[in-house]
Every structure is written in structure tokens, then in C-alpha cells.
Protein backbone atom coordinates (compact mmCIF):
# COMPACT_ATOMS: atom_id res chain seq x y z
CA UNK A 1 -21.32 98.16 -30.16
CA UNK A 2 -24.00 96.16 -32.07
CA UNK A 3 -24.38 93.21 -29.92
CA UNK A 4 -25.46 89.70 -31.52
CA UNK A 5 -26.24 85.84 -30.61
CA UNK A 6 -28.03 83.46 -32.16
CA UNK A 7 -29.65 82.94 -35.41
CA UNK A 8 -33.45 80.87 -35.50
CA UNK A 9 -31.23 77.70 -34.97
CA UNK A 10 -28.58 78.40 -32.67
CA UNK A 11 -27.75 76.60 -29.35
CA UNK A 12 -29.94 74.25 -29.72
CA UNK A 13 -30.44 71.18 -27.63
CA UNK A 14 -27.97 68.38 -29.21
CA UNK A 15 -30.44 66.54 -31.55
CA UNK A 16 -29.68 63.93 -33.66
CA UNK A 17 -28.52 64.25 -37.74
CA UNK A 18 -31.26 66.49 -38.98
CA UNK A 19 -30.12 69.24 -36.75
CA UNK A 20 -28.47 71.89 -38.13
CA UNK A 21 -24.52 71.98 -38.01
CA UNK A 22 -22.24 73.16 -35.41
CA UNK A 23 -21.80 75.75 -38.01
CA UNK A 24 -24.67 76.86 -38.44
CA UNK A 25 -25.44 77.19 -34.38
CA UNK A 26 -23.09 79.98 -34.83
CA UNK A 27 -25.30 81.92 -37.48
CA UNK A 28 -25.50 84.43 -35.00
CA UNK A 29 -27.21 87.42 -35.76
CA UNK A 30 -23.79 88.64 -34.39
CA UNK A 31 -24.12 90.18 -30.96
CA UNK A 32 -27.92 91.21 -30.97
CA UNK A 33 -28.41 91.49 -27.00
CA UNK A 34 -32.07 90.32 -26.45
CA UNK A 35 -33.72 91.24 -22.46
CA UNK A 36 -32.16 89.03 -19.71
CA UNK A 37 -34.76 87.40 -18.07
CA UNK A 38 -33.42 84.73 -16.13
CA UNK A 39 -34.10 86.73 -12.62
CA UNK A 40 -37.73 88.35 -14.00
CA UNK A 41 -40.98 87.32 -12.86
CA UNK A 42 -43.46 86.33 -15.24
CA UNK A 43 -43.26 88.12 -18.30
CA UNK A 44 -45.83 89.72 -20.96
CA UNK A 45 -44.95 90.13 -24.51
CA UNK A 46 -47.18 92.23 -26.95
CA UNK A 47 -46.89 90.12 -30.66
CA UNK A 48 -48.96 92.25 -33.43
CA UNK A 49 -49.73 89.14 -35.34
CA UNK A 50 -50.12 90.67 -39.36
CA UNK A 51 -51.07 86.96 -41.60
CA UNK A 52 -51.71 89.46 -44.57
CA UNK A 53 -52.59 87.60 -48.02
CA UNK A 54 -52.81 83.77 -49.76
CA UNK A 55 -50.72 81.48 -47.21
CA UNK A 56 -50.29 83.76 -44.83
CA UNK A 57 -53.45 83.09 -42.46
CA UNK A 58 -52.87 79.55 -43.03
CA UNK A 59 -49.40 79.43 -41.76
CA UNK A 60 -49.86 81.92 -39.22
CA UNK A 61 -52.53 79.85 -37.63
CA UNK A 62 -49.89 77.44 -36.90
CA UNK A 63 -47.68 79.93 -35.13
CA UNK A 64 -50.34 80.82 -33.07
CA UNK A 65 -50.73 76.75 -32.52
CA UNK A 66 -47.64 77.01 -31.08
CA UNK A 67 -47.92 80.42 -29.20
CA UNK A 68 -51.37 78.39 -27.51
CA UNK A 69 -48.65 75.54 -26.38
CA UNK A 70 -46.46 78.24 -24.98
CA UNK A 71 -48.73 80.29 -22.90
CA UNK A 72 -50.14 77.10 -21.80
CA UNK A 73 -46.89 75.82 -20.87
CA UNK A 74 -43.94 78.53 -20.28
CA UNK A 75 -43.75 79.81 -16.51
CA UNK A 76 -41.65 82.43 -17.52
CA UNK A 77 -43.58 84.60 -20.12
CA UNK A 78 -47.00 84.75 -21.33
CA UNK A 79 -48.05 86.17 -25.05
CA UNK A 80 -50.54 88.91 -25.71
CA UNK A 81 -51.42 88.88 -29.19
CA UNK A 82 -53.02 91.24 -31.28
CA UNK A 83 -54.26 90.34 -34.68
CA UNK A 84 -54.58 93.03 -37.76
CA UNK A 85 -54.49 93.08 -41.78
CA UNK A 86 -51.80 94.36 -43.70
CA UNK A 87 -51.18 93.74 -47.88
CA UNK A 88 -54.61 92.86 -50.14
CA UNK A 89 -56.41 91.77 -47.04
CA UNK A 90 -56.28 95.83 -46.12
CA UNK A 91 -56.69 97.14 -49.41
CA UNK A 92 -59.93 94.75 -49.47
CA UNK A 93 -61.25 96.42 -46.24
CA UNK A 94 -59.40 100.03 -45.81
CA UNK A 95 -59.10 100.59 -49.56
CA UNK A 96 -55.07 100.88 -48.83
CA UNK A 97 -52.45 98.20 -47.69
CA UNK A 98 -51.79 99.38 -44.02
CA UNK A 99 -53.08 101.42 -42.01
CA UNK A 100 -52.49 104.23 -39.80
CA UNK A 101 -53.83 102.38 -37.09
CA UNK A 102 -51.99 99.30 -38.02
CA UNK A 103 -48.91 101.01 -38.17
CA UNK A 104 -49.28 102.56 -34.45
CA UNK A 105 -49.87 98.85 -33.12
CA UNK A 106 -46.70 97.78 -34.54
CA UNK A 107 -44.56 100.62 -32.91
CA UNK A 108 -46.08 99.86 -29.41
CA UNK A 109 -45.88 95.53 -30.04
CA UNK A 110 -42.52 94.36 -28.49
CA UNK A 111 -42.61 92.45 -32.24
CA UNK A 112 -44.40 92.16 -34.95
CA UNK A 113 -44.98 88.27 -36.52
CA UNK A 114 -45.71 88.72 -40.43
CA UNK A 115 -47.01 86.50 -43.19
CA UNK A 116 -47.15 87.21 -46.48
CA UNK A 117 -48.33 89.63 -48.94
CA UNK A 118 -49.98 90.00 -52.31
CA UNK A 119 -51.14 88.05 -55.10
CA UNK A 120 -53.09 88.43 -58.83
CA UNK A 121 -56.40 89.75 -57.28
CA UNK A 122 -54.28 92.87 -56.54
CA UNK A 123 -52.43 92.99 -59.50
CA UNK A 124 -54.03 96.02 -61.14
CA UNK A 125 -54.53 98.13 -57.54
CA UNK A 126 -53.37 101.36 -57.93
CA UNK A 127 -48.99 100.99 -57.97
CA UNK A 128 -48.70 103.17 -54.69
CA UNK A 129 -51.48 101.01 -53.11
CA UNK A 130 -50.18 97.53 -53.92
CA UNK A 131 -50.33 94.81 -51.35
CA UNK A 132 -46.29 95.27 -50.97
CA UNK A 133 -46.66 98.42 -49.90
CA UNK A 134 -47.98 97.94 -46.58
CA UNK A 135 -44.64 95.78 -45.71
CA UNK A 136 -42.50 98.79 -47.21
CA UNK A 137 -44.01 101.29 -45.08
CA UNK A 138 -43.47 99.12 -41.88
CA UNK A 139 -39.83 98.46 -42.73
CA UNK A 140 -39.63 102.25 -43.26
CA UNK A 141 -41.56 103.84 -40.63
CA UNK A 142 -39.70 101.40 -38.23
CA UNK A 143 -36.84 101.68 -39.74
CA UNK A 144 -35.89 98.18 -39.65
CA UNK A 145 -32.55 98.55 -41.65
CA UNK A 146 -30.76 95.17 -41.31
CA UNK A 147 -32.57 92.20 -42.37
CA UNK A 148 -31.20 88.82 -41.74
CA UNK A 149 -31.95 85.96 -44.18
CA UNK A 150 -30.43 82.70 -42.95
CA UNK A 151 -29.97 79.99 -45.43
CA UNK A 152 -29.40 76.56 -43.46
CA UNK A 153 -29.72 73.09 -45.15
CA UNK A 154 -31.13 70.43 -42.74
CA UNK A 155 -29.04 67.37 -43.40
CA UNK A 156 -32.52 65.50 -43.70
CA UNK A 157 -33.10 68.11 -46.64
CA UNK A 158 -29.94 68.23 -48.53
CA UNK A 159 -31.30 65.39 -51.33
CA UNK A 160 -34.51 68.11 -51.64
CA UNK A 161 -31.81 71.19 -52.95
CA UNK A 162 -31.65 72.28 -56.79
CA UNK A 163 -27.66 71.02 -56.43
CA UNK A 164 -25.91 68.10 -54.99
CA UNK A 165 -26.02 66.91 -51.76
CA UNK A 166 -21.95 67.67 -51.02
CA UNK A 167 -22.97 71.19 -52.86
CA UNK A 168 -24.98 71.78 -50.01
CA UNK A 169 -24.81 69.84 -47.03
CA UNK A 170 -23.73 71.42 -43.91
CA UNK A 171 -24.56 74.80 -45.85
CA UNK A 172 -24.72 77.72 -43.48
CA UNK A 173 -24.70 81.23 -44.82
CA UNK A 174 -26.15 84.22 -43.62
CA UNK A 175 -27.37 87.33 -46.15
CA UNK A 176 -27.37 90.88 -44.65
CA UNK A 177 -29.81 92.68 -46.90
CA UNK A 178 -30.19 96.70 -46.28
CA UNK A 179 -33.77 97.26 -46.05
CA UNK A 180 -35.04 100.73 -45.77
CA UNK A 181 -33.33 102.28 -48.86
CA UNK A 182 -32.15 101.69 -52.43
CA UNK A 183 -34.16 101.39 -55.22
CA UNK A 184 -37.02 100.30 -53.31
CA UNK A 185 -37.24 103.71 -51.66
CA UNK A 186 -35.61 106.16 -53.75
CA UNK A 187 -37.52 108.94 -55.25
CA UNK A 188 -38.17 109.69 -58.21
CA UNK A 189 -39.76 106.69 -59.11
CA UNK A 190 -42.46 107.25 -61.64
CA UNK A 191 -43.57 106.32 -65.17
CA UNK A 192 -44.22 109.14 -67.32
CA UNK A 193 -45.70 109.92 -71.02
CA UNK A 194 -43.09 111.25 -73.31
CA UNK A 195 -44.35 114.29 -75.77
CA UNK A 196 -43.97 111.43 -78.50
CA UNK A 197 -46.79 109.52 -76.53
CA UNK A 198 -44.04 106.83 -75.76
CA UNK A 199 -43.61 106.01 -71.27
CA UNK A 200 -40.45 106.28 -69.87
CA UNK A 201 -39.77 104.27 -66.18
CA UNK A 202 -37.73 105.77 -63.79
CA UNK A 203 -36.46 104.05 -60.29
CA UNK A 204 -34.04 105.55 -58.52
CA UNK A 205 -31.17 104.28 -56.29
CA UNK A 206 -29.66 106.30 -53.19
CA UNK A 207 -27.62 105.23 -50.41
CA UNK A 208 -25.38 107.53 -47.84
CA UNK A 209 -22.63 106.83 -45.98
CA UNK A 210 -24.33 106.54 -43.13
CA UNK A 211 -26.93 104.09 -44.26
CA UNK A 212 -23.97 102.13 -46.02
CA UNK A 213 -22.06 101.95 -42.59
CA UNK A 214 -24.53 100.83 -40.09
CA UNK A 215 -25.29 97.94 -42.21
CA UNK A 216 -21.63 97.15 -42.87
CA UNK A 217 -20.98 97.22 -39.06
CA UNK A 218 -23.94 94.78 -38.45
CA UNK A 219 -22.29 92.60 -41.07
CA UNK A 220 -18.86 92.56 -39.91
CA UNK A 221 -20.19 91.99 -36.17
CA UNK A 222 -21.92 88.94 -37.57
CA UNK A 223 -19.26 87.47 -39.34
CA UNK A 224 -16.67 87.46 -35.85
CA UNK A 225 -19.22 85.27 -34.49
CA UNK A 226 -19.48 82.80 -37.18
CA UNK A 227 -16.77 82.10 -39.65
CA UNK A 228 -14.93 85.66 -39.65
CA UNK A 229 -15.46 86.35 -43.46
CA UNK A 230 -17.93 89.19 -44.74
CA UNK A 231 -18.39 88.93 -48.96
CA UNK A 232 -19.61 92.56 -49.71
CA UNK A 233 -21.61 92.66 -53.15
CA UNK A 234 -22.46 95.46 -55.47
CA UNK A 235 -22.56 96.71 -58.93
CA UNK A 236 -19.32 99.18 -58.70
CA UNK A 237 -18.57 98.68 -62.31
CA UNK A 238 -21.93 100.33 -63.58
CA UNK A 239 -23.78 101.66 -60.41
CA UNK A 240 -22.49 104.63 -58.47
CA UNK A 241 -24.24 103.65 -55.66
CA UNK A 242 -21.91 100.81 -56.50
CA UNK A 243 -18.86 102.43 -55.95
CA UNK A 244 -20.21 104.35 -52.76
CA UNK A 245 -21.01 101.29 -51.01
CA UNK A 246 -17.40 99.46 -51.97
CA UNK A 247 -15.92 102.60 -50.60
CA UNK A 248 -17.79 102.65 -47.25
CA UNK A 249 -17.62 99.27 -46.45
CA UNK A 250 -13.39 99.36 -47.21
CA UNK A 251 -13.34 102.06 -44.62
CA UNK A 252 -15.35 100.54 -42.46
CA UNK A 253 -13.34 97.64 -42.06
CA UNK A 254 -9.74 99.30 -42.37
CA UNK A 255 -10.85 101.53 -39.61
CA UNK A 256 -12.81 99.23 -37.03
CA UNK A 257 -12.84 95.71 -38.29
CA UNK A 258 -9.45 94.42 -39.97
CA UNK A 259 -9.58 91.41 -38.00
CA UNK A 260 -12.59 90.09 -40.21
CA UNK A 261 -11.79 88.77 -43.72
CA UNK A 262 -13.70 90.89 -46.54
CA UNK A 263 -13.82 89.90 -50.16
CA UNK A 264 -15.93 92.38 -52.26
CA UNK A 265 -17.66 90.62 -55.48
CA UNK A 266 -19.98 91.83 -58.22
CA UNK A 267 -23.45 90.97 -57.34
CA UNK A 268 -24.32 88.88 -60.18
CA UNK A 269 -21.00 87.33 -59.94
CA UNK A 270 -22.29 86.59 -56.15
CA UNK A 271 -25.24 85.12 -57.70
CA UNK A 272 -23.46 82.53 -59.76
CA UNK A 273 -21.12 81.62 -57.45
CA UNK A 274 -23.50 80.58 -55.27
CA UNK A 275 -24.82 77.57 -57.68
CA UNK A 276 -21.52 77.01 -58.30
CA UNK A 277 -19.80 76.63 -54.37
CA UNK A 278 -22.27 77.91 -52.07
CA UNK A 279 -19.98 76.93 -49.30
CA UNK A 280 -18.02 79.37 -49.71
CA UNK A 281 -19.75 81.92 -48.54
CA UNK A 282 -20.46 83.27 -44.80
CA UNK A 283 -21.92 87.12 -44.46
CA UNK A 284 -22.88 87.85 -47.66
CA UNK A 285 -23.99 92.11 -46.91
CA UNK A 286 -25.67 94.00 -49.76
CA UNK A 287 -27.90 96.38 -50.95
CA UNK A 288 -31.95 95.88 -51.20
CA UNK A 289 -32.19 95.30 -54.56
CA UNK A 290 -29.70 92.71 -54.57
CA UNK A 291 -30.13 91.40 -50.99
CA UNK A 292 -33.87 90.49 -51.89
CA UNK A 293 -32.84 88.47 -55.28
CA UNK A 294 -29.80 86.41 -54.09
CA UNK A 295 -31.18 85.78 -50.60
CA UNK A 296 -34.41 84.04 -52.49
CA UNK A 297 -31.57 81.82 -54.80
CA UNK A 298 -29.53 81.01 -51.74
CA UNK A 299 -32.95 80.10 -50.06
CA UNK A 300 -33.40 77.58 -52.75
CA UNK A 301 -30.33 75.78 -52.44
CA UNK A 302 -31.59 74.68 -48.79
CA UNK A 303 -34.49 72.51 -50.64
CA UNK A 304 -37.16 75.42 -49.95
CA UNK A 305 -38.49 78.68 -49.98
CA UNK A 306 -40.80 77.51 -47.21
CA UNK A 307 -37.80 76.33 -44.63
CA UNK A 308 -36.35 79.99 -44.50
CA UNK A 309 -37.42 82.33 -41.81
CA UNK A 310 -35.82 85.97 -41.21
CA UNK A 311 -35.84 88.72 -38.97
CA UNK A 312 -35.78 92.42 -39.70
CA UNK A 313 -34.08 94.82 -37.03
CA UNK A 314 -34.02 98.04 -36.42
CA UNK A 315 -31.35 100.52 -34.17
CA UNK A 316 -31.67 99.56 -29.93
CA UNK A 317 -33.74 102.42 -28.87
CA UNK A 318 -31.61 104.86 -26.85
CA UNK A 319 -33.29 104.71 -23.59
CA UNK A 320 -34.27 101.37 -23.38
CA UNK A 321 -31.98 99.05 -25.73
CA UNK A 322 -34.64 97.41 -27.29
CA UNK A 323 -34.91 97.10 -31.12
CA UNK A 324 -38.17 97.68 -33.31
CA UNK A 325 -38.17 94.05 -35.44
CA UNK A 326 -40.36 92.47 -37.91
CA UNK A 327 -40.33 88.84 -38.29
CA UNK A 328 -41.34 87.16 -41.23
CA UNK A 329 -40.92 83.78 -43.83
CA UNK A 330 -38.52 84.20 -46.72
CA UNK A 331 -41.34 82.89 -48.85
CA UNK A 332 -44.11 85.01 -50.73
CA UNK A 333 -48.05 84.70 -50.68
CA UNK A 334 -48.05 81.25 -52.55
CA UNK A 335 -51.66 82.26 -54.25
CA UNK A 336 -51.50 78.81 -56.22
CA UNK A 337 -51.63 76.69 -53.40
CA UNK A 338 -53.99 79.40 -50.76
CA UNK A 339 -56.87 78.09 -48.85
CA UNK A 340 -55.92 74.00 -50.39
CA UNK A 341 -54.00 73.41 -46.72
CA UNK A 342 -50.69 72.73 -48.68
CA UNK A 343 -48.48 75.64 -47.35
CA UNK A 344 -45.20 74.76 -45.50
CA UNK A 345 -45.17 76.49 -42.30
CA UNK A 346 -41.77 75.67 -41.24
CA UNK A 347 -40.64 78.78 -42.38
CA UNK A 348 -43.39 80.95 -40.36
CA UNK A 349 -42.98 78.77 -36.85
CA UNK A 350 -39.12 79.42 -37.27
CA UNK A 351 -39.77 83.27 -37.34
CA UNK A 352 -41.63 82.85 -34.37
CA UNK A 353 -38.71 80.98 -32.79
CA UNK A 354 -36.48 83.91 -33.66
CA UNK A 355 -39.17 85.97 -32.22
CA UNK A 356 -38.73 84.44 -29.09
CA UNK A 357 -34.80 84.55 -29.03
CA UNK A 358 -34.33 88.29 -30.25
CA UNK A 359 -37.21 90.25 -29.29
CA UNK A 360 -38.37 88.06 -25.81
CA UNK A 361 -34.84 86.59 -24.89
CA UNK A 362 -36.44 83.73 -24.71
CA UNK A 363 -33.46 81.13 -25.65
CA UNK A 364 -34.63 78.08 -24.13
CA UNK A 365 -37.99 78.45 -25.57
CA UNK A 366 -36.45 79.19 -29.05
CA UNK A 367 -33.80 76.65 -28.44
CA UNK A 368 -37.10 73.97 -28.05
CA UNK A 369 -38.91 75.33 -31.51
CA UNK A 370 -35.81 74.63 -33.47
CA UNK A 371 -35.45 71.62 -31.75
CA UNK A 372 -38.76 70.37 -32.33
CA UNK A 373 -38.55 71.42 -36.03
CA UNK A 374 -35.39 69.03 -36.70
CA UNK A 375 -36.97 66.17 -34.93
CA UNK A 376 -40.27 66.54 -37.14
CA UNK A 377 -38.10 66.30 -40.50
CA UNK A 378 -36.04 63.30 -38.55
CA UNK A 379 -39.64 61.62 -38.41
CA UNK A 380 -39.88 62.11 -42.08
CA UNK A 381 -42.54 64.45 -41.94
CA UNK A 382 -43.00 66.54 -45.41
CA UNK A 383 -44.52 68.82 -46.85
CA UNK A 384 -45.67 69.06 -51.12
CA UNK A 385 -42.84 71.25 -51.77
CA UNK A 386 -39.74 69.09 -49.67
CA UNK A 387 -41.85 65.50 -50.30
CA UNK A 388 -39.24 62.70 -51.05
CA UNK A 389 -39.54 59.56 -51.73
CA UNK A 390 -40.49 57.17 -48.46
CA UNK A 391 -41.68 59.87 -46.39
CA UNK A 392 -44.55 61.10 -45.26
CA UNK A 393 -46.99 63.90 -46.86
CA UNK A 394 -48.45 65.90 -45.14
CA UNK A 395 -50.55 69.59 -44.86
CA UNK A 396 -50.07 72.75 -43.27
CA UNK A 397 -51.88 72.08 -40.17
CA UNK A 398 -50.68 68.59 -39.82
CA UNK A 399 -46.91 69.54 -40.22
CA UNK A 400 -48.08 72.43 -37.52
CA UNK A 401 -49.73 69.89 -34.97
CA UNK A 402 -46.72 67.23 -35.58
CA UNK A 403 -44.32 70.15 -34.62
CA UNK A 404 -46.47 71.24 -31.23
CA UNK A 405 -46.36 66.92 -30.99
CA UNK A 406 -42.67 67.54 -30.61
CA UNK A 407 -42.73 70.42 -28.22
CA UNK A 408 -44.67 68.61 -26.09
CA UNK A 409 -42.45 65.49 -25.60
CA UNK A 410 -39.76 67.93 -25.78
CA UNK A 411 -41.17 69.50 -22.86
CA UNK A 412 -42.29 66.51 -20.85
């Protein structure tokens, strides 16, 4: 049995209003089992560190800001880090976006920390060596199937959302995105010259059964530890990979999980709906394709693409339980706003926390990060893209050193 807790803001210390809901304590990543180490003597952890392209270095120096407070701090566990280049920073120096080498480092780290990816100084790279790449073949090699992309709205944050506050206040859904097929991975996918000299574009969309029911397990596990209610969306009416995936996840549930409410919905159907009543809405489990588009509009409605961290797991290794996982922002590269110190890196530190709770079992800790991160938007802290009116602006590393400020009191 898949075995899930928390989410990046779960079980948190009480805090005051900016914390996230009860609700939203319970985004569990269902039953995810992370190491016990409440007897253990000090503890290493390997982090692969991968910053990649435009905000990424920034925003990943503030992670390791806060990995500096922990190793200086934590008598439990200590952090090893490794630091390598993935995306356009590869391409730059390899001539292709990840490397063998690269690629070994992440299978032996006990996680992998990511930034971001890509930008216009890549744009006309060769299409199988694009920055993007690099990520895909991680997810792949790893096979890091299920990818969890929380969308929380701080209550301090709910004036900051695209929609009204009671739209989206106390918002606390959870998108299960498959991540190692689809059309992202399916073969052929090519553009070719015609005999009429005109280009034809082909991607192509598979799914099996298998991949289908893994994924729908992980969401149905997810959803009895939340709000019991699993929306399942796909394209059945003009996709046969549509109709596949409606019919797996129906047997999947009739057979092993008729306790949890399912509701299958056409995924652009999904996508209005969540404009219209977000709340609605608790496991949302789809394909890749779909997963990566509605998770970045449900992101939105939380006031930022820069609040939103998630976590990408693979299957417990047989011998020794513990998943491969990839943690990473919601947000892209930013390239507008790279090297001007503007980046929010709420989003990255969060990954990190979820680092800590899923791959280190380090719930305290994480418990402490999210914590911290609440109490820094309670001060009225901002950054350019969630600045409101009477609070305070502030940069990348400033947001970063206000959030170790609150681990430390936190701490004291």
C-alpha cells in the first residue's frame, strides 16, 4: 500500500491567521512513509542541488541559506550537498542539457533539489537538446511518475489571487499530474517535410493500464487523507487515451477504493471550473499534458506562481522502501526578472521543506520551514509579484534572510 502524510504545509506548529488551513494540513501526499528517525543517531543526507537556468541560482541560493541554518543548528541530521548544472546552464558547458554524470549523482542523492530551466538564449538549440530536456530525462530515468502540485492560498495572500477573496480563501487542492508518459514521452514525435514541401507535426500520446493505475492508486490514497473526493480529468470524448484512462481509473476504484468519492470531468471543463469554484475541488489526478496546464492555472488562483512548491516521486525501492524524488518550484526560469534579485523564493525554500518531510523524515524541521514561511507573510513581507498595498517590498535574498530570521526565533 502506497503510504502518505503530509504535504509542504502539514502539521505545522499552530501559527497565527496566515497559516494555512486545517484543511490544507491534511494535503497529505496521502500515506508517503518517509525514514523514522526519532531513535537514529545523527543523520547524513546526500541533496544533488541542480539551480539550472534564469532564477534558478538565485532562489536556490536561498535554500542553501537555509540548509547553512540547518546544519548549523539540527542535532539530528546534517546535509551533504552536491552542486551540478542541468537545462541551458549544461548545454552552455556540455553542449547537451544533462549529463551522464549528472544523471548518476541524482540516482545515488537521497533527493534531488531543482530550480528552473530554460529561457530565449536557448530558444533555437537543437529541439532534442533544449534546456527542458534535461528535467525530462531525470523524471524518466528516475521514473518519478506521480508529481504532486499543491495549490494552498495563505489567508495573508487571498486579496493577491486573479479571483475573489471568498473564491479562494481557505483554498486547498492538490493536482496529481502523471509524469513520465503521455505526450511528453510518446514516440513518434517528429516534424517532417511533406513531398509537397509543406511540414507536418506529429506528438504522440500513450498510456497503459499499468501506468494509468499506479497513478490512480496514488490519487485515491491521497484523497482518504484529505477530503475523500478524487476529480479524474481527461479528454474521453476525442482522445483514446481518453477513454483508457476513464476506464482504468473506474476499475480502480470499483475494485479497491469505493469508499473515496470520484467524479470524472473533461479536462478543459476542469479548467474552467476552477475560475469558476475552485473550492470544489480536492485530488484533481490527470494526465501530463493536462496535469502541467491546469496545475499552473490552479497555481495562480493562490496569488502566485512563485508560492507553489512540488514534489515528484517515484515507486519505494523494493529492498529498501525509499523513493527516488525530485523536488522543485511550480514556477519556470523567470528570464525577465534573472540576475535583477526580484525572484520569489518562497516557492523553492518550500520544496526544500518537503524535501525534508518526504525524503529525510524530517517533520519537525519541515514543520519549522512552513512555519517560518507563514510568519514572514504575517510580517507583511512581499515580494514584486504578491506586493500589496501597505506592505513591505522586498528581494530575493531579503525575503530569504527574513525567512532564516524566522527560523531562528522559531528555534530559540
Amino acid at each position: 500500500m502506497l503510504m502518505l502524510a503530509g504535504r509542504a504545509s502539514d502539521a505545522r506548529v499552530p501559527c497565527p491567521a496566515e497559516c494555512c488551513t486545517t484543511a490544507a494540513r491534511g494535503l497529505a501526499m496521502s500515506r508517503i512513509s518517509a525514514p523514522d528517525h526519532t531513535k537514529a543517531p545523527m543523520t547524513t543526507h546526500k541533496l544533488l542541488l541542480l539551480p539550472g537556468d534564469g532564477i534558478g541560482p538565485e532562489v536556490m541560493a536561498e535554500v542553501e541559506r537555509v540548509l547553512a541554518f540547518f546544519n548549523k543548528r539540527s542535532t539530528k541530521a546534517k546535509f551533504d550537498t552536491e552542486t551540478d548544472v542541468v537545462g541551458g546552464a549544461s548545454i552552455d558547458i556540455h553542449g547537451i542539457p544533462v549529463t551522464d554524470a549528472c544523471v548518476a549523482k541524482a540516482d545515488k542523492a537521497d533527493a534531488i533539489v531543482f530550480g528552473s530551466v530554460g529561457g530565449p538564449k536557448w530558444d533555437k538549440v537543437k529541439y532534442e537538446i533544449r534546456p527542458e530536456a534535461g528535467l525530462l530525462r531525470l523524471r524518466k530515468d528516475l521514473d518519478l511518475f506521480a508529481n504532486l502540485r499543491p495549490a494552498i492560498c495563505y489567508p495573508a495572500l487571498a486579496e493577491a489571487s486573479s479571483l475573489r477573496r471568498e473564491h479562494v480563501e481557505g483554498l486547498d487542492i492538490l493536482i496529481l499530474r502523471e509524469l513520465t508518459g503521455g505526450t511528453y514521452f510518446g514516440e513518434p514525435k517528429e516534424i517532417v517535410t511533406l513531398e509537397d514541401g509543406q511540414q507536418r507535426a506529429v506528438d504522440t500520446t500513450v498510456y497503459t493500464t499499468a501506468e494509468i493505475e499506479r497513478i490512480a492508486r496514488v490519487a485515491f490514497e491521497l484523497a482518504r487523507n484529505r477530503k475523500n473526493k478524487v476529480h479524474s480529468a481527461e479528454k474521453r470524448n476525442v482522445m483514446k487515451t481518453g477513454v483508457l484512462w476513464n476506464q482504468v481509473v473506474t476499475a480502480v476504484h470499483q475494485k479497491e477504493y469505493k469508499d473515496v468519492q470520484l467524479e470524472h470531468i473533461l479536462a478543459d471543463a476542469c479548467a474552467m471550473q476552477l475560475v469558476r469554484n475552485p473550492k470544489q475541488f480536492d485530488v484533481i489526478v490527470c494526465d501530463n499534458l493536462f496535469g502541467d496546464m491546469l496545475s499552473d492555472e490552479a497555481a495562480m488562483l493562490t496569488g502566485s506562481i512563485g508560492m507553489l512548491p512540488s514534489a515528484s516521486l517515484g515507486a519505494p525501492d523494493p529492498k529498501t522502501g525509499k523513493r527516488k524524488a525530485l523536488y522543485e518550484p511550480v514556477h519556470g526560469s523567470a528570464p525577465d526578472i534573472a540576475g535583477k534579485g526580484l525572484a520569489n523564493p518562497i516557492a523553492q525554500i518550500a520544496s526544500f521543506g518537503m524535501t525534508l518531510r518526504y525524503s529525510c523524515g524530517l517533520a519537525k524541521e519541515a514543520d519549522l520551514v512552513d512555519k517560518a514561511i507563514a510568519d514572514v507573510l504575517a510580517q507583511g513581507y512581499r515580494t514584486g509579484d504578491i506586493m500589496q498595498p501597505n506592505m513591505r517590498k522586498v528581494g530575493t535574498t531579503e525575503m530569504g534572510k527574513a525567512i532564516v530570521g524566522a527560523l531562528e526565533k522559531l528555534a530559540a
